[in-house]
Structures are given as structure tokens and as C-alpha cells.
Protein backbone atom coordinates (compact mmCIF):
# COMPACT_ATOMS: atom_id res chain seq x y z
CA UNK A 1 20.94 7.73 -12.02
CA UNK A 2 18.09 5.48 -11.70
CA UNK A 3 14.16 6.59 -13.04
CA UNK A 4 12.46 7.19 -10.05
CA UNK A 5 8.90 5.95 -10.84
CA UNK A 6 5.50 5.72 -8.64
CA UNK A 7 3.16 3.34 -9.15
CA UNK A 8 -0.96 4.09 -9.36
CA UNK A 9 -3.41 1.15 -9.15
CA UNK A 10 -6.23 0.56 -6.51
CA UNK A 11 -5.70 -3.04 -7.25
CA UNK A 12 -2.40 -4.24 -4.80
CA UNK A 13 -2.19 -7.15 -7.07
CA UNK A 14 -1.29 -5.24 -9.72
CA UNK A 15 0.87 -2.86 -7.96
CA UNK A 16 2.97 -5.68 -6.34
CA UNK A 17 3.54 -7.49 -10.12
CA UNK A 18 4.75 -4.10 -11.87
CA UNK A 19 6.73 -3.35 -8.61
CA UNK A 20 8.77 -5.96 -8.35
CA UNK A 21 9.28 -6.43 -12.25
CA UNK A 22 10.36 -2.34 -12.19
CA UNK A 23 12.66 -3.55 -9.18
CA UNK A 24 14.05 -5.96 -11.36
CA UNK A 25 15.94 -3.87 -13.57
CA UNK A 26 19.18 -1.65 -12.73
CA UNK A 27 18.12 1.40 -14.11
CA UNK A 28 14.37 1.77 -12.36
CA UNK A 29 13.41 2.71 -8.83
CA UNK A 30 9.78 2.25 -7.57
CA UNK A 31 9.85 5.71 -5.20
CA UNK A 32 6.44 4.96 -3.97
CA UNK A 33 2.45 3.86 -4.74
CA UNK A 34 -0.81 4.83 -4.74
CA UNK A 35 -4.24 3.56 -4.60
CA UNK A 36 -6.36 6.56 -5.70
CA UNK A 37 -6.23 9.05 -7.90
CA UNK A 38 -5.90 11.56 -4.92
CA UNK A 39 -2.87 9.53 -3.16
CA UNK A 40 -0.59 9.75 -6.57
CA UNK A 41 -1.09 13.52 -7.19
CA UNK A 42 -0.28 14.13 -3.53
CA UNK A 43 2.68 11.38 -3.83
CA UNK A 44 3.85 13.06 -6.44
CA UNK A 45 4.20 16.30 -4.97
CA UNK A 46 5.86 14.81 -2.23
CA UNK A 47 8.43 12.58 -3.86
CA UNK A 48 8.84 14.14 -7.18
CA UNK A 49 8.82 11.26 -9.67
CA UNK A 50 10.42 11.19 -13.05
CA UNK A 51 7.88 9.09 -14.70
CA UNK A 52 4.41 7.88 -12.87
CA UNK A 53 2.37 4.80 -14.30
CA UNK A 54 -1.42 4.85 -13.42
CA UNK A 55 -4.64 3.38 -14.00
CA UNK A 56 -7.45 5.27 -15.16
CA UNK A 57 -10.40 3.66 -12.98
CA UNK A 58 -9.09 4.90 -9.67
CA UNK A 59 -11.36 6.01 -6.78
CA UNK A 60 -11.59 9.75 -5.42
CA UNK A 61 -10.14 10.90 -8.37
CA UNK A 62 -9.59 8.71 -12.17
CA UNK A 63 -6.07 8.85 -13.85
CA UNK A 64 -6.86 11.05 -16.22
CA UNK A 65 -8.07 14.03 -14.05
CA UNK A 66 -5.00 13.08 -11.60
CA UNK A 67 -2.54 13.19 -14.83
CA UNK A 68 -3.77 17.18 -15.61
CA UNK A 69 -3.48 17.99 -11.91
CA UNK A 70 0.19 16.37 -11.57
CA UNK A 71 1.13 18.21 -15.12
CA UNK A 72 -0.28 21.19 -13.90
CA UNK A 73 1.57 21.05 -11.29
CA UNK A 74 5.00 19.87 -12.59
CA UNK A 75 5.14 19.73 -16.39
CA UNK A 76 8.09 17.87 -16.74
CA UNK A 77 6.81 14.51 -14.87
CA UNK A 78 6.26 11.64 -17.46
CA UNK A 79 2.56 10.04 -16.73
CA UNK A 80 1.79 6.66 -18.79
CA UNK A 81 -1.78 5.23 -18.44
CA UNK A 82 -2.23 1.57 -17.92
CA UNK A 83 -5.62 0.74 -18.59
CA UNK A 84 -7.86 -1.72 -19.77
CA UNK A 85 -9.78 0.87 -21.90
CA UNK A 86 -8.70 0.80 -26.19
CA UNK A 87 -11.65 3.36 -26.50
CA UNK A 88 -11.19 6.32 -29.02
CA UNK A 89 -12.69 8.67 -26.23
CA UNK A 90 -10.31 7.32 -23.14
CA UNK A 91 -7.33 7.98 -25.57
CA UNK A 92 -8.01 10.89 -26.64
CA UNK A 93 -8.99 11.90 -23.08
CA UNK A 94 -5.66 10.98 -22.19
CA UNK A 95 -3.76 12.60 -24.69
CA UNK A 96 -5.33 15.63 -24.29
CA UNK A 97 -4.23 15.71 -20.26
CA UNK A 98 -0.76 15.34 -21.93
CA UNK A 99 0.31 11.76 -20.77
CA UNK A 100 3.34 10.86 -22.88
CA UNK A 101 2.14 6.95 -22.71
CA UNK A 102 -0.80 4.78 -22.95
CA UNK A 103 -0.66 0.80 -22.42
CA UNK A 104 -3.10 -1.74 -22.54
CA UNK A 105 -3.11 -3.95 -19.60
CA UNK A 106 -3.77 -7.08 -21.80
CA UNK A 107 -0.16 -6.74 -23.18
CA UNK A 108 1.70 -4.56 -20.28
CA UNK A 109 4.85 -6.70 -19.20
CA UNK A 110 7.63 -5.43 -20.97
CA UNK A 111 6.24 -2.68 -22.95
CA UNK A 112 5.82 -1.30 -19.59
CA UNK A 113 9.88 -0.78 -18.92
CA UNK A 114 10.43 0.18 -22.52
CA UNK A 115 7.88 3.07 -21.77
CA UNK A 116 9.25 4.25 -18.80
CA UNK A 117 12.64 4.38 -20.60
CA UNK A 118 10.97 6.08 -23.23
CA UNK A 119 8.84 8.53 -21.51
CA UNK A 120 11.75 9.36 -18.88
CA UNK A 121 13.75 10.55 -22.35
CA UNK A 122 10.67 12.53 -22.71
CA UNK A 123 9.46 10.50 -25.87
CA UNK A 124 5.74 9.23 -26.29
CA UNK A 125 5.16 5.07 -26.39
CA UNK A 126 2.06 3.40 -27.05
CA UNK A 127 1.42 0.35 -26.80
CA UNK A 128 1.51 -2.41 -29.22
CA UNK A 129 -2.26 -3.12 -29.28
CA UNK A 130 -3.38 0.57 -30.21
CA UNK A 131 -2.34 0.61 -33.73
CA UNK A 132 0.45 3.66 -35.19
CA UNK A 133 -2.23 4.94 -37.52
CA UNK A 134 -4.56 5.25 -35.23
CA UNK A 135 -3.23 6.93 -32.67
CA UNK A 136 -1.83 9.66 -34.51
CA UNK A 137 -5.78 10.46 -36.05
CA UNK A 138 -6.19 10.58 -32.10
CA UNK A 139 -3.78 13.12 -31.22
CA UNK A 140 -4.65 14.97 -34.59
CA UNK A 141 -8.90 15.10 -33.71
CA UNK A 142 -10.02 18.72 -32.79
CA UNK A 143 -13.42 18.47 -34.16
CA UNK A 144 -16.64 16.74 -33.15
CA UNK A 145 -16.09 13.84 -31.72
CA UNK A 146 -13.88 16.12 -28.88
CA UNK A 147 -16.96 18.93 -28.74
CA UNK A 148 -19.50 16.44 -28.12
CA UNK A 149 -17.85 14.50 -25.29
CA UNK A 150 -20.27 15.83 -21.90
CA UNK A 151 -17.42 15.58 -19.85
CA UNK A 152 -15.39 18.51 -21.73
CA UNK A 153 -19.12 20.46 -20.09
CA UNK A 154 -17.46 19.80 -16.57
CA UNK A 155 -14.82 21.99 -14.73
CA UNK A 156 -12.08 19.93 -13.26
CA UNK A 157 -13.27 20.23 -9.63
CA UNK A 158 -17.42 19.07 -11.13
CA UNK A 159 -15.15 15.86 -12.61
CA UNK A 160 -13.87 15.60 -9.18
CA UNK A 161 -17.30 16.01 -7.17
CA UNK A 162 -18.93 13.80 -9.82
CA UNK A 163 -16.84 10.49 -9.06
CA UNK A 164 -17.26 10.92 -5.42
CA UNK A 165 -20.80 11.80 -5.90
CA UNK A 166 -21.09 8.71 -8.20
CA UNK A 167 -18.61 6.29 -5.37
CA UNK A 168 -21.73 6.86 -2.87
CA UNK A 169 -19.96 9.72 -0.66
CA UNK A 170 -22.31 12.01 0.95
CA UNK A 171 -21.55 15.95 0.63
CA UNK A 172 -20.04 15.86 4.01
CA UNK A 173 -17.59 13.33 2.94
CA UNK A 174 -16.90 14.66 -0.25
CA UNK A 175 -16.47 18.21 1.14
CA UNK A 176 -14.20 16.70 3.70
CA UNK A 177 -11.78 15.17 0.88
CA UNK A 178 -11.62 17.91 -1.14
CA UNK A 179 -11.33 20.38 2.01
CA UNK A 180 -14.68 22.61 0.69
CA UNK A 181 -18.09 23.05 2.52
CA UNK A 182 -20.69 21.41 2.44
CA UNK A 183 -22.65 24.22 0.26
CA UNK A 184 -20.37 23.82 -2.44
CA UNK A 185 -20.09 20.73 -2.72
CA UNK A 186 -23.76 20.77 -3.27
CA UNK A 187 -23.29 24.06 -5.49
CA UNK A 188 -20.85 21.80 -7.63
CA UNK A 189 -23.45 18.55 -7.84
CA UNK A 190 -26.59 20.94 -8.76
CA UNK A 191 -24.54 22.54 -11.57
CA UNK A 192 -22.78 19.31 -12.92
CA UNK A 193 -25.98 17.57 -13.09
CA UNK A 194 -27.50 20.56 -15.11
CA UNK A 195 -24.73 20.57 -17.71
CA UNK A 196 -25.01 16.97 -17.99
CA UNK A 197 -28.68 16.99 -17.85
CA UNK A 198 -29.27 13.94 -15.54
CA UNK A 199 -31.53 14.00 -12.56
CA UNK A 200 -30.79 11.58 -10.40
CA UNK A 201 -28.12 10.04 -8.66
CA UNK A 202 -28.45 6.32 -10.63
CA UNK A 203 -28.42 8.59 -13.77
CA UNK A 204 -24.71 9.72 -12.80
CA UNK A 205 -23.99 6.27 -12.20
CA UNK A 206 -24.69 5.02 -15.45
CA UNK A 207 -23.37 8.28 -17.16
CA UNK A 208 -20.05 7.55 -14.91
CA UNK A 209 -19.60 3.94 -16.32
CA UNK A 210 -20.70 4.54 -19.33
CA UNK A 211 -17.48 7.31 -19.84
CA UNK A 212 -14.92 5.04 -17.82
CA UNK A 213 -14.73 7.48 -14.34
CA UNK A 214 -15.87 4.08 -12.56
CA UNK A 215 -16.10 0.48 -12.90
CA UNK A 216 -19.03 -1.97 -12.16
């Protein structure tokens, strides 16, 4: 039976190349894609993947707060990141929202099909340009470095609110896409920016890039 596998990426370009590489092999299936972080977690409930392959920089929602809401969901889907980001913090971020892979774009190709294979067998691959040492002081870290990260501050839904805050969508758009009022939504921005301890909105903006949820 083939791995049924759905692709994340809000850049087509790069969904087309993996897609028809995946499609290239006898043993993979591309069930469906996404462009946002919100379109693969619903995808996913709807086509129930074996293995999903996503960015992290996504809009409405980033990878890694779309990986803990598929896992929590369905723990025994396989999620690999394919990023651009070799950062300690965006590993360990990952790792943490129990992805079983993480790839760096700048040597995907391959690596990507032997990860699906792997992850589908429900074994972890990294990829060649994160070194073996490395990652397992990653996966090992429970002190600082973890504690002082402001994002661990944020409940999953102020992570959520914060990237659409950050993306320019107004509270009635942002209460619209995540089906909550208005109030809230502005109950959720008040309190994230307190725990975070910016003021403004170009202060989120710069704390947003600055910890990968968007990209310039």
C-alpha cells in the first residue's frame, strides 16, 4: 500500500517540485496540499495522511503550531518539517511538537523520500546538514535555553492570534478564522502582548521574525 502523504508550503513552486518527485516513485501518493498552516491541519483531518511534509513559515498558522494541533489530534500521523531554518530554537521547537523529521531545504531532494519512508516506519530522519551530535543535545535540552524561549509564555490559541495579529488581520478577520468574537480575540492580543511585554503592533512584528512565525 502506497504512503499517502500531503504536502504544506505557501510557495506552489515548491509544492509542484516535491509533488511530482513524490509522484515519481511507486510506493508514495501525494493525497493532497496545503498553503497555510490552517489548510493542512484541516486537510489532514479530512484525508487522514500517513506522513505530512510542511514548512514552518506558513500564514494563519506556522508548521510548528499546525504539527501539535495535527498530533493532538491523531498521534500516529508522521509530520517532517522542511524549512530553511538550522536554528537551535526552530529545532528544538520542532521536536518538542513531536515531528519525527526535520530537513533543510538547501539539501531536500532525495532526503526528502528517504524521510517519508522513514517516518511512515515511524522512525525519526534528519537531515544531512543538521549534524548527529547535535541533534541529539537538541532532543536531550530541558533546561534554559527551553525556559527562556517567550514563546513557551504563549497558549497555543495567543501563538495563533499572534501570527494573524502580526500578518496585518484586523480582530474581525482574525475572529472570523478562528470562529471566536471579536472580544476575545482582543482578550487574546491584550494578554499575549503582556506576557511578551511588547506594546505595539511593529514590536510583534519584529518579535515574530525575529522567532521564525513570519518571514520578511
Amino acid at each position: 500500500m502506497a504512503i499517502r502523504v500531503l504536502l504544506a508550503d505557501d510557495h506552489t513552486v515548491v509544492r509542484d517540485g516535491l509533488k511530482a518527485l513524490l509522484e515519481s516513485e511507486g510506493d508514495i501518493e501525494v493525497v493532497g496540499v496545503a498553503g497555510d498552516g490552517i489548510a493542512a491541519v484541516q486537510g489532514c483531518r479530512r484525508l487522514k495522511p500517513d506522513v505530512v511534509v510542511m514548512d514552518i513559515a506558513m500564514p494563519l498558522l506556522n508548521g510548528i503550531d499546525a504539527a501539535k494541533e495535527i498530533l493532538s489530534e491523531n498521534d500516529k500521523v508522521g509530520v517532517i518539517v522542511l524549512s530553511m531554518y538550522a536554528s537551535q530554537e526552530h529545532i528544538i521547537r520542532a521536536l518538542q511538537a513531536g515531528v519525527r523529521g526535520y530537513l533543510l531545504k538547501e539539501s531536500a531532494g532525495n532526503e526528502v523520500i528517504q524521510a517519508i519512508r522513514s517516518v511512515a516506519q515511524g522512525k525519526r530522519f534528519m537531515s544531512s546538514g543538521v549534524a548527529e551530535l547535535v541533534v541529539e543535545d537538541y532532543i536531550a535540552i530541558v533546561g534554559d535555553s527551553i525556559v527562556q524561549n517567550p514563546l513557551q509564555k504563549l497558549s497555543n490559541r495567543e501563538r495563533q492570534v499572534l501570527q494573524l495579529v502580526v500578518e496585518g488581520k484586523t480582530s474581525a478577520d482574525i475572529a472570523c478564522t478562528l470562529q471566536l468574537s471579536v472580544k476575545t480575540v482582543e482578550t487574546y492580543r491584550s494578554r499575549l502582548m503582556g506576557k511578551l511585554g511588547v506594546h505595539d503592533i511593529p514590536g510583534l512584528v519584529k518579535f515574530a521574525i525575529q522567532h521564525g512565525l513570519i518571514q520578511l
